[in-house]
C-alpha atoms as a PDB file:
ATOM      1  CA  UNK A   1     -18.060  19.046 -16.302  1.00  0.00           C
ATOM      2  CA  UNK A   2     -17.282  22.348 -14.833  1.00  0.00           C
ATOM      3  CA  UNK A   3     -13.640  22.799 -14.045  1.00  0.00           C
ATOM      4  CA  UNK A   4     -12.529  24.635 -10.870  1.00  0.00           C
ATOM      5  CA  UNK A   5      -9.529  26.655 -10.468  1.00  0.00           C
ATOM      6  CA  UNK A   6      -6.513  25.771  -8.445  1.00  0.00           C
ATOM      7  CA  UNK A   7      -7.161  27.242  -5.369  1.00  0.00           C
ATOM      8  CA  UNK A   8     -11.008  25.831  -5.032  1.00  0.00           C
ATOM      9  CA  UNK A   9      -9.373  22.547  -5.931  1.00  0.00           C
ATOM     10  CA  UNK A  10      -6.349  22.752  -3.540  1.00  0.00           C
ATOM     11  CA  UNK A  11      -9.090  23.846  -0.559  1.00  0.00           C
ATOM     12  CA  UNK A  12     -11.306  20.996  -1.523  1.00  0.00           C
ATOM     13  CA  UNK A  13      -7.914  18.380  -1.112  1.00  0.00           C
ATOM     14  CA  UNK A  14      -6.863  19.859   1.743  1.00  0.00           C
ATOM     15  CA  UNK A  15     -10.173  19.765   3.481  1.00  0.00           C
ATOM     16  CA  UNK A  16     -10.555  15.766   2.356  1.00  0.00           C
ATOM     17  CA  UNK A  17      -7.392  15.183   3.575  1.00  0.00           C
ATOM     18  CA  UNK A  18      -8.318  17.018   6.908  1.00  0.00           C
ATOM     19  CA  UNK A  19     -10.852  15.088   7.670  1.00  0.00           C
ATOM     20  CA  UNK A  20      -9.640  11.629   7.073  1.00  0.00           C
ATOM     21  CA  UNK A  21      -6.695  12.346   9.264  1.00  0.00           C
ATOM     22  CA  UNK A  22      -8.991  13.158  12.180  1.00  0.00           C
ATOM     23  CA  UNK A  23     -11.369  10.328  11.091  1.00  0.00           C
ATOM     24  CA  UNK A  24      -9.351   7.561  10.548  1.00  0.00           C
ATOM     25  CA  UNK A  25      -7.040   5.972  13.092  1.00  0.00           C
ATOM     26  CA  UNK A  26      -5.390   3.777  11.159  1.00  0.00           C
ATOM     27  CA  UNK A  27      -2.927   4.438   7.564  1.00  0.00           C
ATOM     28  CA  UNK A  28      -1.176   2.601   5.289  1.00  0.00           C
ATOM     29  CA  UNK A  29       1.742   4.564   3.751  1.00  0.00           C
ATOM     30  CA  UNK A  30       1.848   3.029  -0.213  1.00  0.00           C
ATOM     31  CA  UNK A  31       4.359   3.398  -3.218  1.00  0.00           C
ATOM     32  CA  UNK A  32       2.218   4.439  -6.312  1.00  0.00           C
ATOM     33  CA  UNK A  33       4.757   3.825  -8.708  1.00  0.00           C
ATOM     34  CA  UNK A  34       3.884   2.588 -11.851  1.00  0.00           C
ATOM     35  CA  UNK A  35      -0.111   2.482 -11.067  1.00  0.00           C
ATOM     36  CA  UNK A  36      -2.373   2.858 -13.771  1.00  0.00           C
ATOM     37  CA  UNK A  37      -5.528   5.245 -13.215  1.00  0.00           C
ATOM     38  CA  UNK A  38      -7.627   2.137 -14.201  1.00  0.00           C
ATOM     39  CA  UNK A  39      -5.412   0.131 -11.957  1.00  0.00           C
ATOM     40  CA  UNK A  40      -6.466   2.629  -8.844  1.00  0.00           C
ATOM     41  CA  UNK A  41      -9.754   2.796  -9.775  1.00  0.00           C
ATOM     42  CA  UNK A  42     -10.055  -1.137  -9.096  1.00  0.00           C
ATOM     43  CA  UNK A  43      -8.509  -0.666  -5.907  1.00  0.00           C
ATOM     44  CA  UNK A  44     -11.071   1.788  -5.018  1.00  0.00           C
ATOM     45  CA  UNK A  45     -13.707  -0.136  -5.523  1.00  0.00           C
ATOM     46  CA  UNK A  46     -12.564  -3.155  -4.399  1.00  0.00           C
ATOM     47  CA  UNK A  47     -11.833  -0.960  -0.761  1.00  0.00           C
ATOM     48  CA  UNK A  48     -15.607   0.689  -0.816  1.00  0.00           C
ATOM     49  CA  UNK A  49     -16.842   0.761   2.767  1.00  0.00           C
ATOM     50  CA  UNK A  50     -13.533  -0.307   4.181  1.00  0.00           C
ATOM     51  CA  UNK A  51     -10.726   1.921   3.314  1.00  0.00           C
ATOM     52  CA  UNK A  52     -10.357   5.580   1.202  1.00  0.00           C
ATOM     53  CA  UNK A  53      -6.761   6.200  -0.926  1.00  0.00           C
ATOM     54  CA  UNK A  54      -5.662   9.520  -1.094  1.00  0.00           C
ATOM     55  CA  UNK A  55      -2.927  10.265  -3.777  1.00  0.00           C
ATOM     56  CA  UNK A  56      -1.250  13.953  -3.425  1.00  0.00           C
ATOM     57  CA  UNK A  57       1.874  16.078  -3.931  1.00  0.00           C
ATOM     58  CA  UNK A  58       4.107  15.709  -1.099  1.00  0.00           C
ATOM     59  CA  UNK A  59       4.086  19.256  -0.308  1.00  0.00           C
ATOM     60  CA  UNK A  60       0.651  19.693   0.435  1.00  0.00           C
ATOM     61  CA  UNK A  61       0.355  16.388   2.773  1.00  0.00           C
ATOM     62  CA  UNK A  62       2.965  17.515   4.261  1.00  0.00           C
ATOM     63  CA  UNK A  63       1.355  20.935   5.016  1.00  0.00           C
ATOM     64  CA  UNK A  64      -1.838  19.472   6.078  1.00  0.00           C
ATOM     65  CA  UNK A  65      -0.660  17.384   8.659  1.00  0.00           C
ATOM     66  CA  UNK A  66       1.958  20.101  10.183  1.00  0.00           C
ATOM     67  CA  UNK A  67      -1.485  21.947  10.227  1.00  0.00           C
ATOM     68  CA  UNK A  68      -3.052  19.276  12.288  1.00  0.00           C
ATOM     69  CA  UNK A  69       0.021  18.696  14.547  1.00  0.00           C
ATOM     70  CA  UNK A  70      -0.727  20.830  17.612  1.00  0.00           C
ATOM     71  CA  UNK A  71      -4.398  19.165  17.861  1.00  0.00           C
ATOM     72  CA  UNK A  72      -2.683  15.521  16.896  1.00  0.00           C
ATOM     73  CA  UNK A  73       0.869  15.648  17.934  1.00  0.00           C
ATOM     74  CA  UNK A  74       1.334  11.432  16.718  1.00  0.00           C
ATOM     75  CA  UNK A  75       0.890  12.727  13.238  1.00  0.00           C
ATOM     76  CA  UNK A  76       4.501  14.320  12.951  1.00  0.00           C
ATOM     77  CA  UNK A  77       5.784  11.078  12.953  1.00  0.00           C
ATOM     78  CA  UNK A  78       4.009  10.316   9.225  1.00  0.00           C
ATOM     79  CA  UNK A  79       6.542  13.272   7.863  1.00  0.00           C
ATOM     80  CA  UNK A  80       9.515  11.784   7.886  1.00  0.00           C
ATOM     81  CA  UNK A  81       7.944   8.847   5.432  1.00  0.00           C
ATOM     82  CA  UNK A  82       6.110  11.305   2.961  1.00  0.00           C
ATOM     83  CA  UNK A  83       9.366  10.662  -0.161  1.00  0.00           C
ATOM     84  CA  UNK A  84       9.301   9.911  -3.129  1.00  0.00           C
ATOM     85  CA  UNK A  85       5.760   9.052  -5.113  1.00  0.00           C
ATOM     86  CA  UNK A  86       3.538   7.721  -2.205  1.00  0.00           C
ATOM     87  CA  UNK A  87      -0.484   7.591  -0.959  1.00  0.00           C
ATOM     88  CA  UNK A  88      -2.034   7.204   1.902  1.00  0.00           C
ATOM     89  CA  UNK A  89      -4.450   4.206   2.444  1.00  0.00           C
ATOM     90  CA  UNK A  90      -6.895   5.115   5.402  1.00  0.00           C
ATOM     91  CA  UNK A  91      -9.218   2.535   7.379  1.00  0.00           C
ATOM     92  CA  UNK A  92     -10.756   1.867  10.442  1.00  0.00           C
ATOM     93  CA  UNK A  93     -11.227  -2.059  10.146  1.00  0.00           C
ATOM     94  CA  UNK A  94      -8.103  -4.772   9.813  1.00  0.00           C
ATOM     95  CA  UNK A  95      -4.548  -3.462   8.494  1.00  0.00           C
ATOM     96  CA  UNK A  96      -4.165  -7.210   7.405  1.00  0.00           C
ATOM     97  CA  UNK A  97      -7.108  -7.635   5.526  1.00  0.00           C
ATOM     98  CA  UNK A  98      -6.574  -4.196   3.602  1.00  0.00           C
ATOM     99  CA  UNK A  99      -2.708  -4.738   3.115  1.00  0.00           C
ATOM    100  CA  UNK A 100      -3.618  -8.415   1.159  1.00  0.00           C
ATOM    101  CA  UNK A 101      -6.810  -6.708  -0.723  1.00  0.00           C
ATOM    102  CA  UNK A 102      -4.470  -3.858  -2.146  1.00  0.00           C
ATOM    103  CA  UNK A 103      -1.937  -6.516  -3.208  1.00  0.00           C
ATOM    104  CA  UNK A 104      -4.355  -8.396  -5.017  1.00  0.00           C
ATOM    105  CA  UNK A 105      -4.161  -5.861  -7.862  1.00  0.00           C
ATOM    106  CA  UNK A 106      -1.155  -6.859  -9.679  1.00  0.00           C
ATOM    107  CA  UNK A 107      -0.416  -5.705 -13.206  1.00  0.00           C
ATOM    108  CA  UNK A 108       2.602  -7.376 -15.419  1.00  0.00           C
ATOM    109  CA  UNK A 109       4.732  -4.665 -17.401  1.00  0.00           C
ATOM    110  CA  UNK A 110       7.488  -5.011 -19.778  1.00  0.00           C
ATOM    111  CA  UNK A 111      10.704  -3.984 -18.956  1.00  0.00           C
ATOM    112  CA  UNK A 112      11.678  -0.472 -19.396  1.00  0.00           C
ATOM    113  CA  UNK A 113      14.628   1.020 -19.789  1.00  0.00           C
ATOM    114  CA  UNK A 114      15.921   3.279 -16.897  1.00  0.00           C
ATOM    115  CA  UNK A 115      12.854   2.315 -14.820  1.00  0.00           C
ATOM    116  CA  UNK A 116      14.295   0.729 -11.380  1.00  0.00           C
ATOM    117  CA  UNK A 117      13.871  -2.930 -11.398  1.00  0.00           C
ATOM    118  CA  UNK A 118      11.444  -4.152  -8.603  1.00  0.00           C
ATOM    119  CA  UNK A 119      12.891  -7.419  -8.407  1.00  0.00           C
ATOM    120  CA  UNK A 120      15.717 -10.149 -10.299  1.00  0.00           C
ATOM    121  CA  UNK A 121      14.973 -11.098 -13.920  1.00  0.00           C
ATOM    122  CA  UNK A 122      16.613 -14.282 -14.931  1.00  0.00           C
ATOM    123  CA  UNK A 123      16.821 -15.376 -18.503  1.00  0.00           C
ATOM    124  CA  UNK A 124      16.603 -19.318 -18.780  1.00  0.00           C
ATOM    125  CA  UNK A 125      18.859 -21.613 -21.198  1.00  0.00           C
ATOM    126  CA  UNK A 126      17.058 -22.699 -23.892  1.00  0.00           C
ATOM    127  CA  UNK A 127      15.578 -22.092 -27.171  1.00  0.00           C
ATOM    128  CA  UNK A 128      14.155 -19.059 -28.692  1.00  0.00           C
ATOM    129  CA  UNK A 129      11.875 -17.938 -31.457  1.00  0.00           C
ATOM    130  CA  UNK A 130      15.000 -15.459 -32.958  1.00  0.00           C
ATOM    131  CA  UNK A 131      16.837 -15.914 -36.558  1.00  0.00           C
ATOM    132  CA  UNK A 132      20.615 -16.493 -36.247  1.00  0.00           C
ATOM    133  CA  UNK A 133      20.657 -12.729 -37.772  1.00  0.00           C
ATOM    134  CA  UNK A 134      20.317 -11.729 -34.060  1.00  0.00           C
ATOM    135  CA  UNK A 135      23.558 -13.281 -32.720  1.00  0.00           C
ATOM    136  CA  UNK A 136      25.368 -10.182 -32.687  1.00  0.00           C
ATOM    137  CA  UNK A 137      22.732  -8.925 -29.822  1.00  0.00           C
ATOM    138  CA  UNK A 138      23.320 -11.689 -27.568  1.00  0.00           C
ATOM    139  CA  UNK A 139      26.960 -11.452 -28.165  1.00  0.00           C
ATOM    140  CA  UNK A 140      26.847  -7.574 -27.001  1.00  0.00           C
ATOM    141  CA  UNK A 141      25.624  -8.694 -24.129  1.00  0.00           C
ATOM    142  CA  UNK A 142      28.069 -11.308 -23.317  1.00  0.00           C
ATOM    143  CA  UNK A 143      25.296 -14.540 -23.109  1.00  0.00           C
ATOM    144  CA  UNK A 144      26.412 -17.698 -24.876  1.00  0.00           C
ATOM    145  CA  UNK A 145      24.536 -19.355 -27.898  1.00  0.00           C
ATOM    146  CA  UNK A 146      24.346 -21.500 -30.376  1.00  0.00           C
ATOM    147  CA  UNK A 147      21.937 -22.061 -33.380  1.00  0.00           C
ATOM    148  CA  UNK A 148      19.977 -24.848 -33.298  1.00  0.00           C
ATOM    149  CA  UNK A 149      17.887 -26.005 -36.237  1.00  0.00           C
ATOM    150  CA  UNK A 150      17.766 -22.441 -37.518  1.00  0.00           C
ATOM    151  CA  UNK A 151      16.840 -20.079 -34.279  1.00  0.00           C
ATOM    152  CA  UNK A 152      19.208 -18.657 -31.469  1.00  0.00           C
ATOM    153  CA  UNK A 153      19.315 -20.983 -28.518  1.00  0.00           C
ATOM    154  CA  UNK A 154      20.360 -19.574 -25.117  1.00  0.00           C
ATOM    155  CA  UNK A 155      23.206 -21.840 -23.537  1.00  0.00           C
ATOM    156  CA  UNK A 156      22.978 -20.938 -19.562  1.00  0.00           C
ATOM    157  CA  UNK A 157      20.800 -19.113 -17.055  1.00  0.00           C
ATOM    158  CA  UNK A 158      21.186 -15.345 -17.042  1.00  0.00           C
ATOM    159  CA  UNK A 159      20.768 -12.918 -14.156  1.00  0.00           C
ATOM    160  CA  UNK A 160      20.234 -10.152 -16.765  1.00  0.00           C
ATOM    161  CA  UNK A 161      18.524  -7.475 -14.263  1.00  0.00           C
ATOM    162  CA  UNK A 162      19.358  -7.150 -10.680  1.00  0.00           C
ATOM    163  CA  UNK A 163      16.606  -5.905  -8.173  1.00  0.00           C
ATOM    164  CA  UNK A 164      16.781  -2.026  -7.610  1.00  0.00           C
ATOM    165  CA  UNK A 165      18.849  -1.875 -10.058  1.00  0.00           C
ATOM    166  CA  UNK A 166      17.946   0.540 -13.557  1.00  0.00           C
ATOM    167  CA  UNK A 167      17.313  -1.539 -16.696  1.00  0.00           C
ATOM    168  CA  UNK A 168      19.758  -0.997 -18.911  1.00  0.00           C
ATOM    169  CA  UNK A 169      18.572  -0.314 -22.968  1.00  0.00           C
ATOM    170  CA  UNK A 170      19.917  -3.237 -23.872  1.00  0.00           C
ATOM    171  CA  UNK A 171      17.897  -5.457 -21.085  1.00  0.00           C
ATOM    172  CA  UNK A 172      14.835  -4.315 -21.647  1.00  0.00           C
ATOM    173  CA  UNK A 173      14.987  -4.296 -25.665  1.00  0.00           C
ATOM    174  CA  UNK A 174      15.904  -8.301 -25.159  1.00  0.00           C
ATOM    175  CA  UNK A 175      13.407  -8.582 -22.304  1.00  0.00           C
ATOM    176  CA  UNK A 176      10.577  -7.582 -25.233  1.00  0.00           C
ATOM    177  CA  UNK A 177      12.256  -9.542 -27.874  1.00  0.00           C
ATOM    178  CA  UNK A 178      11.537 -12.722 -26.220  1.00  0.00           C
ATOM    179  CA  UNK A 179       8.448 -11.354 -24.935  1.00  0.00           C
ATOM    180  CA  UNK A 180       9.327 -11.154 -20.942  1.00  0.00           C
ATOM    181  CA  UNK A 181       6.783  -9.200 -18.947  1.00  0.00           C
ATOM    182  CA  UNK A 182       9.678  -9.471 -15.792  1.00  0.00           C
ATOM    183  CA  UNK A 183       7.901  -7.224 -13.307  1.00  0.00           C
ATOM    184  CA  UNK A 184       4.447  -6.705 -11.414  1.00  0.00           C
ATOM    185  CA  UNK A 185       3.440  -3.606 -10.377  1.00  0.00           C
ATOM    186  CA  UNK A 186       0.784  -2.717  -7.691  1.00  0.00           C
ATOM    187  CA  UNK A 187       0.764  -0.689  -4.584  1.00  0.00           C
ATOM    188  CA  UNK A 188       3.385  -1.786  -2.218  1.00  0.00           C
ATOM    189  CA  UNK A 189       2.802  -0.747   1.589  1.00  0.00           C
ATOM    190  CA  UNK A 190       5.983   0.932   3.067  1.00  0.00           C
ATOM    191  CA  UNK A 191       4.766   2.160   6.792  1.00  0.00           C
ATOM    192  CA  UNK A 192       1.813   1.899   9.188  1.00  0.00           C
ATOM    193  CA  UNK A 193       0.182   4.098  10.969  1.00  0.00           C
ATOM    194  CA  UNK A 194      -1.581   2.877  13.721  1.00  0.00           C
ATOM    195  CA  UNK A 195      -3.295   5.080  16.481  1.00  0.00           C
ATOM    196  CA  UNK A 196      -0.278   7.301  16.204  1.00  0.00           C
ATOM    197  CA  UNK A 197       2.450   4.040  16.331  1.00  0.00           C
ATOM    198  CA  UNK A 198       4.383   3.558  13.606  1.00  0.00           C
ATOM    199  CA  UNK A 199       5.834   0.192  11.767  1.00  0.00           C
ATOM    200  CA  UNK A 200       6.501  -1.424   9.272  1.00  0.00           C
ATOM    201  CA  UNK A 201       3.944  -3.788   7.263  1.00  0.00           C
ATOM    202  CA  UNK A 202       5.808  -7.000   7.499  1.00  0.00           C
ATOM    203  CA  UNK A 203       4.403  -6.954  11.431  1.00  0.00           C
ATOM    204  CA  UNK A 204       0.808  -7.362   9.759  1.00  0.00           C
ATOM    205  CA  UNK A 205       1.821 -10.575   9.004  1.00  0.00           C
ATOM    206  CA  UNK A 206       3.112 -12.347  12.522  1.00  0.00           C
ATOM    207  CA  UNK A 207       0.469 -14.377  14.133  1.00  0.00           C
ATOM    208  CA  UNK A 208      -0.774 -13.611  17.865  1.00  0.00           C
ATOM    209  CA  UNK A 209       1.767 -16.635  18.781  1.00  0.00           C
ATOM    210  CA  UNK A 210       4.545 -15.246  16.875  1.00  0.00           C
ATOM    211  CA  UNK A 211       3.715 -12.242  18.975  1.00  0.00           C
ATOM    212  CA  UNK A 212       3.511 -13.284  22.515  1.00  0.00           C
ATOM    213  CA  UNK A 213       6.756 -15.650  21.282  1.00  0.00           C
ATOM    214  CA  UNK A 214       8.732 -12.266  20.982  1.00  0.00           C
ATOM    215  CA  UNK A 215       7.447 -10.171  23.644  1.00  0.00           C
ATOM    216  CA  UNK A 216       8.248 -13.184  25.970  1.00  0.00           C
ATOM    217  CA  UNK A 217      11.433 -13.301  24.455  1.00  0.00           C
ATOM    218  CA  UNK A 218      11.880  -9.635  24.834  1.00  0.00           C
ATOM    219  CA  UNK A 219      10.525  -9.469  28.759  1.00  0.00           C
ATOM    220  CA  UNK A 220      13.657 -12.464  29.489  1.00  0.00           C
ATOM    221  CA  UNK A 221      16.356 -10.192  28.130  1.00  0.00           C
ATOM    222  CA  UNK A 222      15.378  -7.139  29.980  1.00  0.00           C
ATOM    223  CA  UNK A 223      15.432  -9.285  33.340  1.00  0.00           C
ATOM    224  CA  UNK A 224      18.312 -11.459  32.780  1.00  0.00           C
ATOM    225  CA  UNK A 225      20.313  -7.255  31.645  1.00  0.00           C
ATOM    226  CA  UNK A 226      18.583  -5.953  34.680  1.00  0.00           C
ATOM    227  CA  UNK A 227      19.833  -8.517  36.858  1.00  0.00           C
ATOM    228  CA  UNK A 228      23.254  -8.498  35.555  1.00  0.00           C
ATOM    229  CA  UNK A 229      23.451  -4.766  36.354  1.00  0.00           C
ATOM    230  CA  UNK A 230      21.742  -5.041  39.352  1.00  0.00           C
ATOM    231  CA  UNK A 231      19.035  -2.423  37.928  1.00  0.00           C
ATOM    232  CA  UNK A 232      15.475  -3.070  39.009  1.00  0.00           C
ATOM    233  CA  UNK A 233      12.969  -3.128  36.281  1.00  0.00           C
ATOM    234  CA  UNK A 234       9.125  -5.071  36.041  1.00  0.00           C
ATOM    235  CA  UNK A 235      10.588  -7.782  34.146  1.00  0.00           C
ATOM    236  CA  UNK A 236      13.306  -8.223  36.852  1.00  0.00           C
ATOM    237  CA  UNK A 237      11.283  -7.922  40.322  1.00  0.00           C
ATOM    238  CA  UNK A 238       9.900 -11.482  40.263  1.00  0.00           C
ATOM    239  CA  UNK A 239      13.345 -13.037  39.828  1.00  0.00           C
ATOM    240  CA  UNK A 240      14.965 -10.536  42.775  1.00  0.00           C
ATOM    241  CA  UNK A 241      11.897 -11.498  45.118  1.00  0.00           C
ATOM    242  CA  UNK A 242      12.544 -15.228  44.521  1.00  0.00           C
ATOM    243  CA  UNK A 243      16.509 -15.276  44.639  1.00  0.00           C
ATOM    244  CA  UNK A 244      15.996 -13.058  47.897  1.00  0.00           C
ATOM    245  CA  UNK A 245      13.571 -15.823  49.255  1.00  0.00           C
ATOM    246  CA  UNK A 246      16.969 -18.131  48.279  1.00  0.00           C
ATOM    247  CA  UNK A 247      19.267 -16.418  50.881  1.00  0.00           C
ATOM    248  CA  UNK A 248      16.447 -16.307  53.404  1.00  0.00           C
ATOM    249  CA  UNK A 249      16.150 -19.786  53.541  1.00  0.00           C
ATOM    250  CA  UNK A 250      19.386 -20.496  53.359  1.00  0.00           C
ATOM    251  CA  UNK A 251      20.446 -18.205  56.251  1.00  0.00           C
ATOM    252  CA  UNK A 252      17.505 -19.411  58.225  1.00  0.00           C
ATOM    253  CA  UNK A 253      18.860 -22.883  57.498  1.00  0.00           C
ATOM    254  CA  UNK A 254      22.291 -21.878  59.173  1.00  0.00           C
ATOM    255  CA  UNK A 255      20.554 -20.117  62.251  1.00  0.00           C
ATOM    256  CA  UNK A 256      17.586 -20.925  64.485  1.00  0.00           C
ATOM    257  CA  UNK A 257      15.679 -18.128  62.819  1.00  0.00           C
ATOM    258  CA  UNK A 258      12.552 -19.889  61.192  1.00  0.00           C
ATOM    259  CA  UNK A 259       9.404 -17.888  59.420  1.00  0.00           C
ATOM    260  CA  UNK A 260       6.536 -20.277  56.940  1.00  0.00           C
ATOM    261  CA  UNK A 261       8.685 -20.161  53.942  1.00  0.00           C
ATOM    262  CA  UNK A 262      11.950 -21.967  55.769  1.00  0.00           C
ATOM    263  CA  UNK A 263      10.085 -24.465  57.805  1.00  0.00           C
ATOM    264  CA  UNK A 264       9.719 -27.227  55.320  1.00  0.00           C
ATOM    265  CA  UNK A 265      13.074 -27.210  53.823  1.00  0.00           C
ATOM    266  CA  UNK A 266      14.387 -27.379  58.272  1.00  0.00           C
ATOM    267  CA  UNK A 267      12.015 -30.539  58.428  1.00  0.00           C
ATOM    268  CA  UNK A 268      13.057 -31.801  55.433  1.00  0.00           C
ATOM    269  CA  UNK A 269      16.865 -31.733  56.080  1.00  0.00           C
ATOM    270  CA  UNK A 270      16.115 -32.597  59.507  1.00  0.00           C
ATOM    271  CA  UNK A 271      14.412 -35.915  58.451  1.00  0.00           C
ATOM    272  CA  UNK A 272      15.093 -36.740  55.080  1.00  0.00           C
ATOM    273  CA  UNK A 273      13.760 -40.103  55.310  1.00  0.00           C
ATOM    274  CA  UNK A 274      10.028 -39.311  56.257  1.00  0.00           C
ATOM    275  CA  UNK A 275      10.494 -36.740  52.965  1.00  0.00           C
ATOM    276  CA  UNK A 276      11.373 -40.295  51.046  1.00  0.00           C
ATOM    277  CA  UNK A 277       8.747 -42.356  52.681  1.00  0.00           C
ATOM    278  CA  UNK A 278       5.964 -39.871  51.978  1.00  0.00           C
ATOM    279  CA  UNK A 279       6.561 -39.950  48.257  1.00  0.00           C
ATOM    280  CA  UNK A 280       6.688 -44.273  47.873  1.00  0.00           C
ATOM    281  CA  UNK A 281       3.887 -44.246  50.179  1.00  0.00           C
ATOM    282  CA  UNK A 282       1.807 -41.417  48.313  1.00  0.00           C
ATOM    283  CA  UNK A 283       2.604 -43.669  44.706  1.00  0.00           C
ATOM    284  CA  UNK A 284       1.738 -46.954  46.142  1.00  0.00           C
ATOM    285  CA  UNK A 285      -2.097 -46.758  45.905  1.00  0.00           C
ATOM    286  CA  UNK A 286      -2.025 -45.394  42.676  1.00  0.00           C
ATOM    287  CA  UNK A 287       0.463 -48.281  41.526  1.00  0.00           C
ATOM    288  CA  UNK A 288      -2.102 -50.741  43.062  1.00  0.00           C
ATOM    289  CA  UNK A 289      -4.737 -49.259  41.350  1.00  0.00           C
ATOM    290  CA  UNK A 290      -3.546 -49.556  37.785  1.00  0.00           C
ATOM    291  CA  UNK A 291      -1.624 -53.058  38.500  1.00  0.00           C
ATOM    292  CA  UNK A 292      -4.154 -55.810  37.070  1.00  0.00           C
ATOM    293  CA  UNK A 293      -5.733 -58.021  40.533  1.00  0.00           C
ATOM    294  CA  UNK A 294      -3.838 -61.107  40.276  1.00  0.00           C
ATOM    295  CA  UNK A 295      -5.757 -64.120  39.606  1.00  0.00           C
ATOM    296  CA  UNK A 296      -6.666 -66.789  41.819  1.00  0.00           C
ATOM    297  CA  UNK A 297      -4.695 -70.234  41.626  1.00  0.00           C
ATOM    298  CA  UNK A 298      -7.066 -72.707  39.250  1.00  0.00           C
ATOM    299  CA  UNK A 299      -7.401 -76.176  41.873  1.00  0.00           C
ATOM    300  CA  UNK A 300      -5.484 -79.425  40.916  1.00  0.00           C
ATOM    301  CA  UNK A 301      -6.994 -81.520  38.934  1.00  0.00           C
ATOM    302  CA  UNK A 302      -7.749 -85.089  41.237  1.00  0.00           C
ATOM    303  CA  UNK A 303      -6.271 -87.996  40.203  1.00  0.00           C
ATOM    304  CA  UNK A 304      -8.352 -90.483  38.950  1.00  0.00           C
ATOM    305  CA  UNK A 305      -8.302 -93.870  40.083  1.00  0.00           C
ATOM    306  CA  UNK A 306     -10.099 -95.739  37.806  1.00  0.00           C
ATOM    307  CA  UNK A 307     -13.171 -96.866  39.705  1.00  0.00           C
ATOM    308  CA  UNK A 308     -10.519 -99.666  41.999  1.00  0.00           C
ATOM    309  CA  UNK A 309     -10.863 -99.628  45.554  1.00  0.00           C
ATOM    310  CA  UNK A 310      -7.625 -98.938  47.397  1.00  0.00           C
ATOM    311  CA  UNK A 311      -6.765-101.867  49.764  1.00  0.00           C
ATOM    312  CA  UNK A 312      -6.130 -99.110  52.746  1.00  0.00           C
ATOM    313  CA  UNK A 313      -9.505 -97.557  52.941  1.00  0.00           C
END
C-alpha cells in the first residue's frame, strides 16, 4: 500500500466530507467512545447502501462545514455539537431505522479504571468464587461479608459504580475479580440533523400519535395564552370568531336585530315547547321501530259441555 502524505490525505477527507454534507440531508451526530476498529467496521457494513460514518478530528469538521456555511447556512447549527470524540452518521432513508441498526452493535467491556461509567453497576449479595485471604479487599471497600463454607460471600446489594461517574481502581480491580463485564459500549446518537432542523434522538422514537397528541396539545396552549392576553394568533382565531358569534346572538336576543345565525335560538326561546315536541316526536319512530310488535291475544279456549244438550236451546 502506498502511503500518502498529510496534506493529500487531509484534501482527500475534506473533499469526502464535502460532499456528503451537500449530499446527504439527513445526520446522526454519534459518541465513538470506546469503539473498536473491528467494532466500526461491522457497523459499516451492516449500513452499506443506507448510511456512510465519517469519523474525524474536530477541527477539521469544523472547518469544513464553516467552509460550506455561506452556500448551506442550516449547517452552522451542527458546530455547536462537534465536542468531545464524535462521528457523523449520514443517510438519506429512515433516522429510526439507522438509529436501532447502529445500536445493534453492542460490545461488553470490563471495567476500567478512570474510564467514565456509562451506566450503574450493582454488585448482588451472594456467594463468590474468592478465598477468605481476600477479606481485607472487601473490607477496604466498606461491603459486608462473611465466609461461607470456605469462599467470601457478599452480604447486601452494592451500588459500587454510579453512572457518569469515573471508576475508581479499586471498582474496577473487584469488577474483574468476580468477572463483571458492567458496561456496553457502541455508538450512542447525541443530535439529529434533519434538513437543517436539529433534535435530539429520543424524538425518533414517538409514534405519529404521540406526535399529533403533542402538537394538539401544544396548538391549545397557544390559544387558551393568546386569549388570555387578548393577542391574536392561528391557534386563537377560531375560538375569537365563535365567542364573537356568542355576543352576537346574545345581543340580537336582547334587540329586534335578527341575521341566519340568531334566528333559531329567537324561535327557540320564543316557543320552547315546539323545540321539546320536535325531539319526542323525531325519537318516536325510531323507538317503534326497535320495540318488538306485540303479539296478538291467543282466543279462549270453549268450554266443553260434554256432548249434553242444554235444556234452553
Amino acid at each position: 500500500m502506498v502511503k500518502i502524505d498529510k496534506a493529500t490525505w487531509k484534501a482527500k477527507y475534506f473533499k469526502k466530507l464535502e460532499e456528503h454534507l451537500r449530499e446527504f440531508p439527513k445526520i446522526l451526530i454519534v459518541s465513538v467512545d470506546n469503539v473498536g476498529s473491528h467494532q466500526m467496521q461491522e457497523i459499516r457494513l451492516a449500513l452499506r447502501g443506507r448510511g456512510e460514518v465519517v469519523m474525524g478530528k474536530n477541527t477539521m469538521i469544523r472547518k469544513c462545514i464553516r467552509s460550506l456555511i455561506d452556500e448551506f447556512p442550516q449547517l452552522e447549527g451542527l458546530l455547536d455539537h462537534i465536542r468531545g470524540n464524535v462521528g457523523f452518521v449520514f443517510t438519506k432513508g429512515d433516522l429510526s431505522d439507522i438509529k436501532s441498526e447502529i445500536q445493534k452493535f453492542k460490545v461488553k467491556a470490563p471495567a476500567k479504571a478512570g474510564a467514565f461509567a456509562p451506566n450503574d453497576v450493582w454488585i448482588d449479595a451472594g456467594p463468590t468464587t474468592m478465598g477468605p485471604e481476600k477479606t481485607s479487599f472487601f473490607q477496604a471497600l466498606n461491603i459486608p461479608t462473611k465466609i461461607n463454607k470456605g469462599t467470601i460471600e457478599i452480604l447486601n446489594n452494592i451500588h459500587i459504580v454510579k453512572a457518569s461517574e469515573r471508576v475508581g481502581a479499586s471498582e474496577a480491580t473487584l469488577l474483574n475479580m468476580l468477572g463483571v463485564s458492567p458496561f456496553s459500549y457502541g455508538l450512542i446518537p447525541l443530535m439529529v440533523y434533519d434538513n437543517g432542523a436539529i433534535f435530539e434522538p429520543k424524538v425518533l422514537d414517538y409514534t405519529n400519535e404521540e406526535l399529533r397528541s403533542r402538537f394538539l396539545s401544544g396548538v391549545r396552549n397557544v390559544a387558551a395564552l393568546s386569549l388570555a392576553i387578548g393577542y391574536p394568533t392561528l391557534a386563537s382565531v377560531p375560538h375569537s370568531i365563535v365567542n364573537g358569534l356568542k355576543k352576537l346572538i346574545a345581543v340580537a336576543v336582547m334587540t329586534d336585530i335578527s341575521f341566519p345565525a340568531a334566528e333559531k335560538t329567537k324561535a327557540y326561546l320564543k316557543d320552547p315547547k315546539a323545540f321539546a315536541a320536535a325531539a319526542p316526536a323525531a325519537a318516536a319512530p325510531a323507538a317503534a321501530a326497535a320495540k318488538p310488535a306485540a303479539k296478538a291475544p291467543e282466543p279462549e279456549p270453549e268450554e266443553d259441555d260434554g256432548g249434553v244438550m242444554s235444556l234452553f236451546d
